[in-house]
N, C-alpha and C. Protein backbone atom coordinates (compact mmCIF):
# COMPACT_ATOMS: atom_id res chain seq x y z
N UNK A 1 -110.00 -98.32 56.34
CA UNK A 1 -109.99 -99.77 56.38
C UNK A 1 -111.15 -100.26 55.51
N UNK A 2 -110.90 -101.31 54.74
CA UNK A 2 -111.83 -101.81 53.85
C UNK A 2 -112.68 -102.70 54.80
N UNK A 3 -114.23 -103.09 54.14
CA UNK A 3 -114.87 -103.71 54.92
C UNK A 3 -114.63 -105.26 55.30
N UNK A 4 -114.31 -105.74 54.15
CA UNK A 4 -113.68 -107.02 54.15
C UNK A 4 -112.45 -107.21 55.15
N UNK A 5 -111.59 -106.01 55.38
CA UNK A 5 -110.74 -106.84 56.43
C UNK A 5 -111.11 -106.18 58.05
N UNK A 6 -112.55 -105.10 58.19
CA UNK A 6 -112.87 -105.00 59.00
C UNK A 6 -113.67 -106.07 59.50
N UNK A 7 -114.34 -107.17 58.59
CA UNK A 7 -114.92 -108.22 59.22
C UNK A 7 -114.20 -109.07 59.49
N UNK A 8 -112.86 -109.44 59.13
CA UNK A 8 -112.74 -110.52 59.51
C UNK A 8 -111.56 -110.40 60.93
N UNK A 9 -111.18 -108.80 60.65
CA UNK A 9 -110.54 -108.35 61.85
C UNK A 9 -111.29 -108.84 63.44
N UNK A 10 -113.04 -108.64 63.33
CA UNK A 10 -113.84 -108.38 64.30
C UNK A 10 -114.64 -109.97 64.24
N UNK A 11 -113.97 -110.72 63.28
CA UNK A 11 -114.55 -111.93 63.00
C UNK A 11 -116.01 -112.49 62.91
N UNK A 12 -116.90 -111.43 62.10
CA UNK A 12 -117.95 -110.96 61.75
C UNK A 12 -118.04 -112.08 60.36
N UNK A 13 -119.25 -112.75 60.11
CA UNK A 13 -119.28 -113.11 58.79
C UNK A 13 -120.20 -111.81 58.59
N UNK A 14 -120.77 -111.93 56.80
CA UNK A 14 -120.99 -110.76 56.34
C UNK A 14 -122.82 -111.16 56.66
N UNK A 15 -123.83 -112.45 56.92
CA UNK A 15 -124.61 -112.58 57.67
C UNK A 15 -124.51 -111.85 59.05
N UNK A 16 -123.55 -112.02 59.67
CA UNK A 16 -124.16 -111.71 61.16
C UNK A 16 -123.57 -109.72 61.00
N UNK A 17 -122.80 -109.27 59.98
CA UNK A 17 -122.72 -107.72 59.52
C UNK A 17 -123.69 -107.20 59.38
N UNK A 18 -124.72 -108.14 58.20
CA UNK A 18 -125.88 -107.42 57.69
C UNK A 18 -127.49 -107.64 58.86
N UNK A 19 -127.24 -108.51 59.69
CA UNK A 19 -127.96 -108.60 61.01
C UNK A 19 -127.97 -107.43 62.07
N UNK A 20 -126.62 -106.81 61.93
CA UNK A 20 -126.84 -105.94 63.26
C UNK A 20 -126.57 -104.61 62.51
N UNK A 21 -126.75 -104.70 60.88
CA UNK A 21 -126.95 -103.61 60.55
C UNK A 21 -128.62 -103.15 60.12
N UNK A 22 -129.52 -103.93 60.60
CA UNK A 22 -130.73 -104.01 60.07
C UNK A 22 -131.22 -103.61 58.88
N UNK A 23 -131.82 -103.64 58.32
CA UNK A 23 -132.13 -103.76 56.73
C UNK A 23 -131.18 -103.90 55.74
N UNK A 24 -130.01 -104.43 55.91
CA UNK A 24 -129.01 -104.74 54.98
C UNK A 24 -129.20 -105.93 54.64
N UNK A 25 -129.28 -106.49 53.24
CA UNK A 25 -129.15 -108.03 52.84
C UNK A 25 -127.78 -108.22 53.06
N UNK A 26 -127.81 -109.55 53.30
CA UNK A 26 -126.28 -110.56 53.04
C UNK A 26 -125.78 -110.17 51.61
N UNK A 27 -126.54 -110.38 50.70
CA UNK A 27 -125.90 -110.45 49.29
C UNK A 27 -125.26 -108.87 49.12
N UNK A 28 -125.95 -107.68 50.10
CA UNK A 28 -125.41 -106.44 49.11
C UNK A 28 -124.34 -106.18 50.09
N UNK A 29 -124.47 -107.04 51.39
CA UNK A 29 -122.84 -107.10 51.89
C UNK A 29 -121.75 -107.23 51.04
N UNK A 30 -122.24 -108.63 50.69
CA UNK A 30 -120.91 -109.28 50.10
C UNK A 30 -120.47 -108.33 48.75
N UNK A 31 -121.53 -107.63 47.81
CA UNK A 31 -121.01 -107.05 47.11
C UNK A 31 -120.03 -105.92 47.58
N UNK A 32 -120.40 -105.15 48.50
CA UNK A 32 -119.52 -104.26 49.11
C UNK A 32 -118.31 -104.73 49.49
N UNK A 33 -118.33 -105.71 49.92
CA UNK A 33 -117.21 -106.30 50.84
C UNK A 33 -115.76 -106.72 48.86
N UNK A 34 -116.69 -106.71 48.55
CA UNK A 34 -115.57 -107.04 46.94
C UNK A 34 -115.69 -105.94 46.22
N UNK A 35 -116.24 -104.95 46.54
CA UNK A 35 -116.13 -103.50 45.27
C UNK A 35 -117.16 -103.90 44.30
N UNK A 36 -118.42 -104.67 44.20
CA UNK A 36 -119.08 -105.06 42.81
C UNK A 36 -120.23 -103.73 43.57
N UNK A 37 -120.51 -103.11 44.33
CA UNK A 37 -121.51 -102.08 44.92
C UNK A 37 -121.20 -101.12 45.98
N UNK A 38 -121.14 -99.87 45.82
CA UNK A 38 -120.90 -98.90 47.06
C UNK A 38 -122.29 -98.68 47.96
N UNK A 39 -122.10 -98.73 48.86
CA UNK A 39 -123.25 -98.29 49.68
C UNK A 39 -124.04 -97.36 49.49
N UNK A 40 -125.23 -96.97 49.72
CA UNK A 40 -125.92 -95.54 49.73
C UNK A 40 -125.34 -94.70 50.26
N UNK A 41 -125.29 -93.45 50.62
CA UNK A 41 -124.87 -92.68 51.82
C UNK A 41 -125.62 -93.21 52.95
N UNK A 42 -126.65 -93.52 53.21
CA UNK A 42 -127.23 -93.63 54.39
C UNK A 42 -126.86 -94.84 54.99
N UNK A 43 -126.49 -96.14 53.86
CA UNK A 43 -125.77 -96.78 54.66
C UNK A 43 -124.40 -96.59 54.78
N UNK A 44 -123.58 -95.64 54.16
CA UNK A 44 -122.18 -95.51 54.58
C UNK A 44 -122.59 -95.02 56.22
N UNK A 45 -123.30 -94.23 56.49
CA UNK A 45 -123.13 -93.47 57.34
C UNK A 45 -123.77 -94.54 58.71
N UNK A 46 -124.57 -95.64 58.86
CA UNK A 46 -124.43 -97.12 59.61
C UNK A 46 -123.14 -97.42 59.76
N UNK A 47 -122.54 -97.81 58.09
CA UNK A 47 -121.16 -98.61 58.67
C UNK A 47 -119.96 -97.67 59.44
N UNK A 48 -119.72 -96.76 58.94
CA UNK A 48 -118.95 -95.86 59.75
C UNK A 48 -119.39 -95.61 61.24
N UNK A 49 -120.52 -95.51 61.61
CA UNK A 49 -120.82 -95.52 62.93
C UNK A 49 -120.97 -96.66 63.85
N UNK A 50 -121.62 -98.19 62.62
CA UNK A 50 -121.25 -99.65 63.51
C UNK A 50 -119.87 -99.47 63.72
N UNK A 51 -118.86 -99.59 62.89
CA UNK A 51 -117.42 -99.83 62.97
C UNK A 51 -116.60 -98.45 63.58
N UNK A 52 -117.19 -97.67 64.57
CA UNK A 52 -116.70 -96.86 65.26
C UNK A 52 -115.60 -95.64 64.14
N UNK A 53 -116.10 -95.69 63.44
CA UNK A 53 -115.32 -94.91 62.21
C UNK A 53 -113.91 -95.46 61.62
N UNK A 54 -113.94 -96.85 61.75
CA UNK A 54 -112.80 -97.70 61.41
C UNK A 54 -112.97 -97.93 59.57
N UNK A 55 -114.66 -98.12 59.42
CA UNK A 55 -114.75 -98.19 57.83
C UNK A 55 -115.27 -96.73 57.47
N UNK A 56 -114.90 -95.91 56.40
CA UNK A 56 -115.48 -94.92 56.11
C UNK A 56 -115.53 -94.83 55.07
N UNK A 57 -117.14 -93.39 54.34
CA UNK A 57 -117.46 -93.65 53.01
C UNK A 57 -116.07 -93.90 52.03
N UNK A 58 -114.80 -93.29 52.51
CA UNK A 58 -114.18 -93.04 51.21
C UNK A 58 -113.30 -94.43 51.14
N UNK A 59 -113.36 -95.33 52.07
CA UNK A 59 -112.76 -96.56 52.02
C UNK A 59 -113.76 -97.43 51.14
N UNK A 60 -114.55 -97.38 50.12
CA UNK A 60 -115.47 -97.75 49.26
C UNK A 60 -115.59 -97.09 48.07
N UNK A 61 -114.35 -96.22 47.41
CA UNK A 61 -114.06 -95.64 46.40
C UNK A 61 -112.57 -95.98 46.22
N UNK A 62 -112.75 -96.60 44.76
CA UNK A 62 -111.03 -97.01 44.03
C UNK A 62 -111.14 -95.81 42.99
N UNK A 63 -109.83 -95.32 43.41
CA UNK A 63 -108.90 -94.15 43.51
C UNK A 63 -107.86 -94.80 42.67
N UNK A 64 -107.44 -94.49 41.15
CA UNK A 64 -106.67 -94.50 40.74
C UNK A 64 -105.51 -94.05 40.47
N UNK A 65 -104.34 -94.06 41.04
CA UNK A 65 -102.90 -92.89 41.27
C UNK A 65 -102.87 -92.59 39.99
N UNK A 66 -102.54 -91.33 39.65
CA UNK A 66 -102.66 -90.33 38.49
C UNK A 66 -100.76 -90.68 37.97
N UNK A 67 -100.61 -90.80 37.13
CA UNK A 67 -99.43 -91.60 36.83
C UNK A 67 -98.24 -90.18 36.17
């Protein structure tokens, strides 16, 4: 599940995301939340564990089908 429709699934803005993820800015939310930035590992490994393993690292990699 992408993060963007895990927030709005849980009706999270990406402020109150980056609040209870502590040291996350708002802004490098929002980049994540649109693909303009992948997380560190260390924060993949927050969001996968805030979001009960609903978001995971590889839901933050575009994967192009090999044609």
């Amino acid at each position: 599940m992408k993060l963007a429709q895990y927030l709005t699934e849980q009706n999270l803005s990406p402020e109150q995301f980056a609040a209870v993820m502590d040291g996350m800015s708002t802004s490098g939310v929002r980049k994540w939340m649109y693909g303009e930035r992948v997380p560190r590992p260390d924060q993949m490994r927050k969001i996968a564990e805030f979001t009960g393993g609903l978001v995971q690292p590889n839901d933050f990699v575009l994967v192009e089908a090999a044609e």
